[in-house]
N, C-alpha and C. Protein backbone atom coordinates (compact mmCIF):
# COMPACT_ATOMS: atom_id res chain seq x y z
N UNK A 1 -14.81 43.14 31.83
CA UNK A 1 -14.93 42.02 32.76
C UNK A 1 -15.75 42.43 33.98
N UNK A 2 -15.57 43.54 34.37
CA UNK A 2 -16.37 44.22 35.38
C UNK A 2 -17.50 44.31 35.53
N UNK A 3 -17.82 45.02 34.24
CA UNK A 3 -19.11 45.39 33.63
C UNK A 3 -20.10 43.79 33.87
N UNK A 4 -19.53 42.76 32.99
CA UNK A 4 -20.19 41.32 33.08
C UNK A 4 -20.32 40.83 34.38
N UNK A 5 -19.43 40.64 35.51
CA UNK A 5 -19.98 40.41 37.00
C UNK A 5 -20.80 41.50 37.33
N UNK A 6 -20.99 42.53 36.97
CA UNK A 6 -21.63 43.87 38.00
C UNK A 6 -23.45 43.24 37.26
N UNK A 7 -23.35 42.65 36.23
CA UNK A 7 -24.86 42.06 35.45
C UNK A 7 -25.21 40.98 35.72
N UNK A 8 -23.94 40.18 36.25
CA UNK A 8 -24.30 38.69 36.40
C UNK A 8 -25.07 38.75 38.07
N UNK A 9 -24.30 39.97 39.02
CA UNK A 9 -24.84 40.21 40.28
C UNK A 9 -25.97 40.85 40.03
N UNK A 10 -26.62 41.67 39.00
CA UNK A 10 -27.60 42.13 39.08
C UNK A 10 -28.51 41.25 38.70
N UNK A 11 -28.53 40.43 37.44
CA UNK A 11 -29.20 39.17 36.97
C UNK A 11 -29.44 38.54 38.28
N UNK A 12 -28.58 37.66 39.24
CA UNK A 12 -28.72 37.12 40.38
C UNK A 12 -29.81 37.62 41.32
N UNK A 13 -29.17 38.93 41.71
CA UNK A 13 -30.27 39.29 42.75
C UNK A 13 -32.07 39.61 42.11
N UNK A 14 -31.65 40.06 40.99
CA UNK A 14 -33.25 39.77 40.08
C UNK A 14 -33.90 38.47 40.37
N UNK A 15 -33.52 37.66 40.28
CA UNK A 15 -33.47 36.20 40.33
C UNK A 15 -34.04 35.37 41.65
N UNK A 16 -32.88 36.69 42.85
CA UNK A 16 -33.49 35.72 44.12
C UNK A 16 -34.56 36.67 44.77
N UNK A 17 -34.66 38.08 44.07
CA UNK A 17 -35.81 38.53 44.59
C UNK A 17 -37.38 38.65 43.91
N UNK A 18 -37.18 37.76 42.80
CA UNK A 18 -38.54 36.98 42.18
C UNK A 18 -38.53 38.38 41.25
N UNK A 19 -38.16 38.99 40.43
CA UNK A 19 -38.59 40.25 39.81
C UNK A 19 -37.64 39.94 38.16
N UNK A 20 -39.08 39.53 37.33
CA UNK A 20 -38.70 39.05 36.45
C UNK A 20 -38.91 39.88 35.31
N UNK A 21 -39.15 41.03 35.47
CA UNK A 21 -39.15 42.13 34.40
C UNK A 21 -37.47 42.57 33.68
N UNK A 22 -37.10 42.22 32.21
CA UNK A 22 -36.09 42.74 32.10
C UNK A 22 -35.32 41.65 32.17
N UNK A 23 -35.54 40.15 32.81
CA UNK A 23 -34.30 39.09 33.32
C UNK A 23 -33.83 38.87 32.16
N UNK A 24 -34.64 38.92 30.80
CA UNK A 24 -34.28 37.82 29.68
C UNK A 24 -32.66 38.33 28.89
N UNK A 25 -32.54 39.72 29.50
CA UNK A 25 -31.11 40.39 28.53
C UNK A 25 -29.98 39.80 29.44
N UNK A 26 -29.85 39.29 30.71
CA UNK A 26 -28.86 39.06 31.63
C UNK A 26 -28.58 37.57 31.12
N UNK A 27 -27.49 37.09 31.14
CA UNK A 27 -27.30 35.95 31.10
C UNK A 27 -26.30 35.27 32.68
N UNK A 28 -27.38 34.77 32.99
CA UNK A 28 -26.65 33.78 34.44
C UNK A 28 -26.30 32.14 34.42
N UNK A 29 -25.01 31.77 34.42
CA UNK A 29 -24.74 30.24 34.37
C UNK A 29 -24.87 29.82 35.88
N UNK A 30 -24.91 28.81 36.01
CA UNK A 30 -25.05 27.86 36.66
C UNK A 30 -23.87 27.78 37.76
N UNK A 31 -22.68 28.02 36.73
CA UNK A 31 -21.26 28.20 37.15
C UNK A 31 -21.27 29.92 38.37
N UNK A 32 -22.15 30.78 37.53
CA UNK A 32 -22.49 32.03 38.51
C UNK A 32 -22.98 32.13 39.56
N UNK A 33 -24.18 31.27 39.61
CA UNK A 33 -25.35 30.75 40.91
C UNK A 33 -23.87 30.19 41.94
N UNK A 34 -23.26 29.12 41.18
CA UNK A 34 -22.29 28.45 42.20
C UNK A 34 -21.40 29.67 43.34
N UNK A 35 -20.46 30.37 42.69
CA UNK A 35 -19.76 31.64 42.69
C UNK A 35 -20.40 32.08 44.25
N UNK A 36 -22.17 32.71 43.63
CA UNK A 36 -22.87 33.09 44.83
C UNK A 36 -23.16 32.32 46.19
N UNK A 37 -23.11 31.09 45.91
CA UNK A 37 -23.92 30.39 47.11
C UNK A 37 -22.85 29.51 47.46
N UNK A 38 -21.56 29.99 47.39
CA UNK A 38 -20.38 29.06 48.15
C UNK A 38 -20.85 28.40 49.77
N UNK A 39 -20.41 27.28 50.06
CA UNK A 39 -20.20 26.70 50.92
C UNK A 39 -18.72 27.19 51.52
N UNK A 40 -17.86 27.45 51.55
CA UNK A 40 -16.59 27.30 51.43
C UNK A 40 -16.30 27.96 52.72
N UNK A 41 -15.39 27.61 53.95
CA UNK A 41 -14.89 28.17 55.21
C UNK A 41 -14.76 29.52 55.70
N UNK A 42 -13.89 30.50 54.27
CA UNK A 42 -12.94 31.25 54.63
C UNK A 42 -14.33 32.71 54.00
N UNK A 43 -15.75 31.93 53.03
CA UNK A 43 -16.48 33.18 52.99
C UNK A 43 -17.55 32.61 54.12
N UNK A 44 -17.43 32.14 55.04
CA UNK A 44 -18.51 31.55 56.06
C UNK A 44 -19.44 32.81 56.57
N UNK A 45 -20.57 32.91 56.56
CA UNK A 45 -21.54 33.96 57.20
C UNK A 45 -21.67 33.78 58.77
N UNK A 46 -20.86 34.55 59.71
CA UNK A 46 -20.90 34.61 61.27
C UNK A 46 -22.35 35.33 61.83
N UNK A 47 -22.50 36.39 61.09
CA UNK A 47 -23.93 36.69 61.51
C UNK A 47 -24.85 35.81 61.93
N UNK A 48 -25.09 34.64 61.72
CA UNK A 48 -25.97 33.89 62.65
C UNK A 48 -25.29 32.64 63.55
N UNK A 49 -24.35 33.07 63.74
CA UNK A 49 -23.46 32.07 64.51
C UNK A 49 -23.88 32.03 66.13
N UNK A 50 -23.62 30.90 66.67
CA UNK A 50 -24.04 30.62 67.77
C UNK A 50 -23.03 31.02 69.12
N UNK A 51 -23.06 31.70 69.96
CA UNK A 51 -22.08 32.44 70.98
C UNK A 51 -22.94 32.37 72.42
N UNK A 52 -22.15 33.06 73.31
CA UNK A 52 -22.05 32.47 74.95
C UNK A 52 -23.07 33.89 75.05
N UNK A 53 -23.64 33.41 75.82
CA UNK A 53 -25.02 34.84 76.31
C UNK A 53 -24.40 35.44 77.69
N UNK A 54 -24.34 34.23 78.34
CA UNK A 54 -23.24 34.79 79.83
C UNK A 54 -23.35 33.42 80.25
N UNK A 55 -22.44 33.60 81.60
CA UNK A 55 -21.92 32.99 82.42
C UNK A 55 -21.56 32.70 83.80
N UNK A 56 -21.62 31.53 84.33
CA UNK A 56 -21.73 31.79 85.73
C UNK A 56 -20.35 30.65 86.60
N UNK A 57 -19.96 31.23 87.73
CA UNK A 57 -19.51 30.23 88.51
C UNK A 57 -17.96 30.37 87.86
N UNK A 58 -17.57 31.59 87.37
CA UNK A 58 -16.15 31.89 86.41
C UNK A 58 -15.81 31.09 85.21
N UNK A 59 -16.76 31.18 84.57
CA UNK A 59 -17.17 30.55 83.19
C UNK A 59 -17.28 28.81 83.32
N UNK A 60 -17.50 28.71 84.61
CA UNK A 60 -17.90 26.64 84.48
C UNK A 60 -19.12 26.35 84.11
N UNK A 61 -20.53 27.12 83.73
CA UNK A 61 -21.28 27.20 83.03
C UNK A 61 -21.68 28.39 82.18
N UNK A 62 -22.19 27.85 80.89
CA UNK A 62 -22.12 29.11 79.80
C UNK A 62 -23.53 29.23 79.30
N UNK A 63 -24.00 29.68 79.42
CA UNK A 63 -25.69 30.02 78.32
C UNK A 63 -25.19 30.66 76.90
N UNK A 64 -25.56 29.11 76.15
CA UNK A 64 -25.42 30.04 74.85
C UNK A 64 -26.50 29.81 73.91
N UNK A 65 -27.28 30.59 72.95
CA UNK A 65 -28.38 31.27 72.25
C UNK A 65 -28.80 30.07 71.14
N UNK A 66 -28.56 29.03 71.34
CA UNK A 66 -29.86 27.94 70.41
C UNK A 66 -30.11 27.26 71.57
N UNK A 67 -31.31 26.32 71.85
CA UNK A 67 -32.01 25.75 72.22
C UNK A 67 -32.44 24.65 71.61
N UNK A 68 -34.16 23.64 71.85
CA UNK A 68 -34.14 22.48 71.43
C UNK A 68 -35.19 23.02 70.34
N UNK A 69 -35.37 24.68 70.24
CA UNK A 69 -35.93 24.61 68.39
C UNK A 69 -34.99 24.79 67.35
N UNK A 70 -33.44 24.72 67.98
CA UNK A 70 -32.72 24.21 66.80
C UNK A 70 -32.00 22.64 66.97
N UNK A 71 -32.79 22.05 67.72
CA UNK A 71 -32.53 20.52 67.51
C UNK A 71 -31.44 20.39 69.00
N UNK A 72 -30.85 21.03 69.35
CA UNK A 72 -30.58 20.76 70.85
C UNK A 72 -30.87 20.22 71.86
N UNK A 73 -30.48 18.65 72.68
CA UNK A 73 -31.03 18.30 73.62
C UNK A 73 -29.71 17.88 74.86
N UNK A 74 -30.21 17.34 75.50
CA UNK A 74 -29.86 17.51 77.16
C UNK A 74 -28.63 16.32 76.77
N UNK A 75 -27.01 16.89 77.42
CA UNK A 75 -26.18 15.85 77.15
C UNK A 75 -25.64 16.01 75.58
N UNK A 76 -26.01 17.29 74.80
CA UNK A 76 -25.35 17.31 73.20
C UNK A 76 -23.97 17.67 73.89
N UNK A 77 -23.27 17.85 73.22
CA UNK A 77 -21.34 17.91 73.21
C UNK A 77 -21.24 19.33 72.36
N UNK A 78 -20.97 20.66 73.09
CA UNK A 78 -20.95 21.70 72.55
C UNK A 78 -19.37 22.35 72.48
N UNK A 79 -18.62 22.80 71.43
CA UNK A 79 -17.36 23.42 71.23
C UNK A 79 -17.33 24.87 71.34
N UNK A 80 -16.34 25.31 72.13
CA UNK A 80 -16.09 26.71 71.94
C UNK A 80 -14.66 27.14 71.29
N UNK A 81 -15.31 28.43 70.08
CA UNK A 81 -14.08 28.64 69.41
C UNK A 81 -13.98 30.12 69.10
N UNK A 82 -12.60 30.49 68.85
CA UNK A 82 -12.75 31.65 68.56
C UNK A 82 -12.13 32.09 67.17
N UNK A 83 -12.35 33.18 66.19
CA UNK A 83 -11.78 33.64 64.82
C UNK A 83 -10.43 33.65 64.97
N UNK A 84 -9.52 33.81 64.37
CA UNK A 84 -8.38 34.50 64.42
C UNK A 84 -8.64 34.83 62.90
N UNK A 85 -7.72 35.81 62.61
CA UNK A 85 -7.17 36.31 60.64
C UNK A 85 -5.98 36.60 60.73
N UNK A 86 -5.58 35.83 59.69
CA UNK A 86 -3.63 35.66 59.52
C UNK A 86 -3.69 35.68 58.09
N UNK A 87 -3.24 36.58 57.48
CA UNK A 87 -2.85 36.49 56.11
C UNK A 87 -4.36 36.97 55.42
N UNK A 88 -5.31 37.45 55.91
CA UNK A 88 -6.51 37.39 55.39
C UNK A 88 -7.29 36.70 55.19
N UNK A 89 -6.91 35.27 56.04
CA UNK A 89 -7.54 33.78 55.88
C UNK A 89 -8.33 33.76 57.28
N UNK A 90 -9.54 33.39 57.64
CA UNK A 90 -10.14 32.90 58.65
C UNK A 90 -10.14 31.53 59.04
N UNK A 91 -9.57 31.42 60.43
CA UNK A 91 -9.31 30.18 61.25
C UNK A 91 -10.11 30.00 62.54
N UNK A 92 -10.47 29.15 62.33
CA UNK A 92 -11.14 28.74 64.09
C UNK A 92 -10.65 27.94 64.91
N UNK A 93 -10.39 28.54 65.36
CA UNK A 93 -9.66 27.95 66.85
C UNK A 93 -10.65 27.36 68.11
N UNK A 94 -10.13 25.93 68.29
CA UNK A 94 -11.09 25.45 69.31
C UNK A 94 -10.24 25.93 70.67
N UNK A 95 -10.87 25.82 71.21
CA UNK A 95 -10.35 26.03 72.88
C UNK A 95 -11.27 25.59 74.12
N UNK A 96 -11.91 25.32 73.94
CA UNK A 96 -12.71 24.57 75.27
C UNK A 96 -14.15 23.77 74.55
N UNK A 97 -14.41 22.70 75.50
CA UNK A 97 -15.57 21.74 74.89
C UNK A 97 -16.50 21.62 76.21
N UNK A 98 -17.72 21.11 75.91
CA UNK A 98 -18.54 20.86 77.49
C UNK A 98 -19.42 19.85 76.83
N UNK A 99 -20.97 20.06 77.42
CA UNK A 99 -21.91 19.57 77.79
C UNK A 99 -23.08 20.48 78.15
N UNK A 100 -24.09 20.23 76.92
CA UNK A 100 -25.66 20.53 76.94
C UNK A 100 -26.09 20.11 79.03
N UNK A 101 -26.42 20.74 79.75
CA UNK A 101 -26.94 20.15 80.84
C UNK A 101 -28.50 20.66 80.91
N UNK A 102 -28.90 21.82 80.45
CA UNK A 102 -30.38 22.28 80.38
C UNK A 102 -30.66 22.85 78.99
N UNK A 103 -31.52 22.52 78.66
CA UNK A 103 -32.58 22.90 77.16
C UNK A 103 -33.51 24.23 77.72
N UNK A 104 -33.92 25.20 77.28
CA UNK A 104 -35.13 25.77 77.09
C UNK A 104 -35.30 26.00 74.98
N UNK A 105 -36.59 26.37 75.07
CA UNK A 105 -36.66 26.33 74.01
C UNK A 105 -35.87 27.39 72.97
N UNK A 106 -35.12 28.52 73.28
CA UNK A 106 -34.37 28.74 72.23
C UNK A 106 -32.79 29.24 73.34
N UNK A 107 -32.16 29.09 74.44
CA UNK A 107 -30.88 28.68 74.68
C UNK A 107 -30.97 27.22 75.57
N UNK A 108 -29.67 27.04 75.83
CA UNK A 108 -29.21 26.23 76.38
C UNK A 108 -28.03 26.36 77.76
N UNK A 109 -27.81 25.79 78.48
CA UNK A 109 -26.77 25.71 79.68
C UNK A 109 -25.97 24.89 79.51
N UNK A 110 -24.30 24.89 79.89
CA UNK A 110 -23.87 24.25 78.79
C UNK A 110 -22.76 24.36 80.25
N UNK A 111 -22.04 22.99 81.15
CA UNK A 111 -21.12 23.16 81.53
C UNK A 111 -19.81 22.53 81.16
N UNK A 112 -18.65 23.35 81.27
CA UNK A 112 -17.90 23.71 80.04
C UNK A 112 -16.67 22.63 81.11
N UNK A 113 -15.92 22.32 80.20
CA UNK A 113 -14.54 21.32 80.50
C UNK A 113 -13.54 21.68 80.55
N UNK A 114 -12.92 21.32 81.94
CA UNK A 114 -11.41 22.54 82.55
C UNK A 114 -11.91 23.73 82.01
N UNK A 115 -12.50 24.37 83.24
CA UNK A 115 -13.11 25.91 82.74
C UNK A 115 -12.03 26.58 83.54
N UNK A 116 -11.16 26.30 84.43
CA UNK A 116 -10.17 27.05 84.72
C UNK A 116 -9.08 27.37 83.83
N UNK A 117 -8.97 26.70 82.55
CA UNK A 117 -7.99 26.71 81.66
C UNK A 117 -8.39 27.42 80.40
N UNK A 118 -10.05 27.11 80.46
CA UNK A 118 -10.56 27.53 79.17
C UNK A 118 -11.02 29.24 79.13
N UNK A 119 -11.40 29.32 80.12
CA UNK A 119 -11.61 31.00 79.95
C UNK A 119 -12.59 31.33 79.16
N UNK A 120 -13.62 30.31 79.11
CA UNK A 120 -14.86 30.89 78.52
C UNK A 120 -15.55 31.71 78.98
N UNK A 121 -16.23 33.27 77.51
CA UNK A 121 -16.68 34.46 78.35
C UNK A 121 -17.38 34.53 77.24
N UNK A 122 -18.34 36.28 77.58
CA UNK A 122 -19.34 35.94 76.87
C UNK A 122 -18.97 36.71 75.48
N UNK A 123 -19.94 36.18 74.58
CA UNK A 123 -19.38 36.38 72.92
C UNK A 123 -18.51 35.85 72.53
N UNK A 124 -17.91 34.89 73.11
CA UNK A 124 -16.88 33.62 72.73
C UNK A 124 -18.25 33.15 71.49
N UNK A 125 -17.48 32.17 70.53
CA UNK A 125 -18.50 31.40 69.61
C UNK A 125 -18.82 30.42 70.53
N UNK A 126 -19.80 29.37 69.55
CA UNK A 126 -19.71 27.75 70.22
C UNK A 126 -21.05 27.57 68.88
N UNK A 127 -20.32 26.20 69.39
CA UNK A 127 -21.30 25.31 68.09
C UNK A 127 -21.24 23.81 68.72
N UNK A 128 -22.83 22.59 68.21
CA UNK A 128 -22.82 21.69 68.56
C UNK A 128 -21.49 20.67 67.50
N UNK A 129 -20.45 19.77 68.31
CA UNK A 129 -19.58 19.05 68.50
C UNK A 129 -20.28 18.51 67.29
N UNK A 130 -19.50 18.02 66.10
CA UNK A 130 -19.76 17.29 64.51
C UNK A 130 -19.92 16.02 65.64
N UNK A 131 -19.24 15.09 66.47
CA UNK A 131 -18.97 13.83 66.95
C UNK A 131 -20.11 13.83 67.94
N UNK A 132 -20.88 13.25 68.31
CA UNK A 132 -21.72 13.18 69.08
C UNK A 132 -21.85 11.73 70.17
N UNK A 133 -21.06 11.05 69.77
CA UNK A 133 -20.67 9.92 70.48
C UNK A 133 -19.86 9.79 71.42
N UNK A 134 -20.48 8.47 72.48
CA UNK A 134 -20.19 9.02 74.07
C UNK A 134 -19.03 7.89 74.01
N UNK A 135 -17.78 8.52 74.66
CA UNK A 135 -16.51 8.24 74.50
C UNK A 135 -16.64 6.69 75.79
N UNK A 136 -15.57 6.20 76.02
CA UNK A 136 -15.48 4.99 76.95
C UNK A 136 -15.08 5.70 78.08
N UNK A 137 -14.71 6.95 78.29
CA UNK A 137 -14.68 7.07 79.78
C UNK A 137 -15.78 7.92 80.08
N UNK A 138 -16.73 8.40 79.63
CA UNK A 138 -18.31 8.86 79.82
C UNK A 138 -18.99 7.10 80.04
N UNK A 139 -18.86 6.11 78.94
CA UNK A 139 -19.51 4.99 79.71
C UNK A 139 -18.99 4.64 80.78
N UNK A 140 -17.69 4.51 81.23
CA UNK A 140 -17.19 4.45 82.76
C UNK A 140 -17.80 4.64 83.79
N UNK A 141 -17.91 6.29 83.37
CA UNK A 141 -18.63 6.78 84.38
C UNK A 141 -20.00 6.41 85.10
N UNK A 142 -20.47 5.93 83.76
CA UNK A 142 -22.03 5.59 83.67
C UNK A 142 -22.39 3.95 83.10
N UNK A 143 -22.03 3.02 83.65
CA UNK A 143 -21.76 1.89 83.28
C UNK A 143 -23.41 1.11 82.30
N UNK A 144 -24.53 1.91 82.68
CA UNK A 144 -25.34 1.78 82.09
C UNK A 144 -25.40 1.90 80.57
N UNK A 145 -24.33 3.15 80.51
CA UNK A 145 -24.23 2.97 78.51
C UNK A 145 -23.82 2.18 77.74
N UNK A 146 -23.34 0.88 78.28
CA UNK A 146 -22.81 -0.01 77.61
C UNK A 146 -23.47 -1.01 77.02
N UNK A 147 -24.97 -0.89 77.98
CA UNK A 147 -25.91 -1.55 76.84
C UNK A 147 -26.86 -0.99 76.34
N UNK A 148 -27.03 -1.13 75.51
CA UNK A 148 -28.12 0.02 74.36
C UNK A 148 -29.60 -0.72 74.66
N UNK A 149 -30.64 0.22 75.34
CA UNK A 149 -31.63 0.01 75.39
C UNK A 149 -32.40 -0.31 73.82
N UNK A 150 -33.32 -1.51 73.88
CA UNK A 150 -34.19 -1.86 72.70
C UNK A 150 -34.96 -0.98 72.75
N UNK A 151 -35.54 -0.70 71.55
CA UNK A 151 -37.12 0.09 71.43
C UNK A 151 -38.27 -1.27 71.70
N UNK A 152 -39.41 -1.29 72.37
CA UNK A 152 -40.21 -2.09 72.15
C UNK A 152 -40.96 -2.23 70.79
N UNK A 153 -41.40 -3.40 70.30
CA UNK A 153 -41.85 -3.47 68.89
C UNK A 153 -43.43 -2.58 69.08
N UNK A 154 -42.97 -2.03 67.37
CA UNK A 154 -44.19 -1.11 67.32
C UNK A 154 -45.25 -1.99 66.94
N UNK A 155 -46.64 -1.25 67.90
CA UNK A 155 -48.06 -2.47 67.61
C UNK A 155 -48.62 -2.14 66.40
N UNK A 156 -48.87 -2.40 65.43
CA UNK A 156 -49.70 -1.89 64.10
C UNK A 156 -51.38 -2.02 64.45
């Protein structure tokens, strides 16, 4: 059984490193490719994960390492979280949320919500907020969001 994954990983990496001498004795399903290229939470790749660069003002603003060349703009809704491992399972724990306030092109400034509670520091994670929609007490604040500017019609 060993032997057959230790070929099916070698078949694979043959595979993703274009080197097709020899592929035809390996046999790789479809079901194998799957195996490799999980989506799944608990094998998640952190190595390119997004984290706090530093901080200022006792963590009420955070610089953290994407910007608007990964689609980041002024006013996105950014989460901060951290790992825990219990049982050998990986969990993320949210603990503080903010606000995109400055873009450069690869970080961002980000001031963070009840930062006296949250204790954001640097190498904390963070990632942009799945919800991106501005709640009724952000339009409150800003009574202008309540009506959605038209686009003018495009001239052909």
């Amino acid at each position: 059984m060993r032997f057959k994954i230790i070929l099916s990983l070698l078949a694979l990496s043959l595979i993703l490193c274009g080197c097709s001498t020899g592929i035809s004795q390996y046999s790789v399903t479809a079901r194998d490719r799957e195996k490799f290229t999980s989506k799944d939470v608990s094998v998640r790749d952190y190595s390119n994960a997004t984290y706090v660069i530093q901080t200022k003002g006792g963590g009420q603003i955070a610089c953290i390492n994407i910007g608007s060349k990964d689609g980041v703009t002024k006013g996105a809704k950014i989460e901060f979280y951290e790992i825990k491992v219990k049982n050998s399972k990986k969990f993320e724990i949210l603990f503080a949320k903010g606000k995109v306030i400055d873009v450069s092109q690869s970080t961002c400034w980000v001031e963070v919500n009840n930062y006296e509670t949250a204790n954001v520091m640097e190498n904390h994670f963070a990632r942009l907020a799945a919800d991106q929609s501005i709640t009724l007490g952000e339009k409150f604040k800003n009574p202008t969001l309540f009506f959605k500017k038209k686009q003018p019609p495009v001239k052909k």
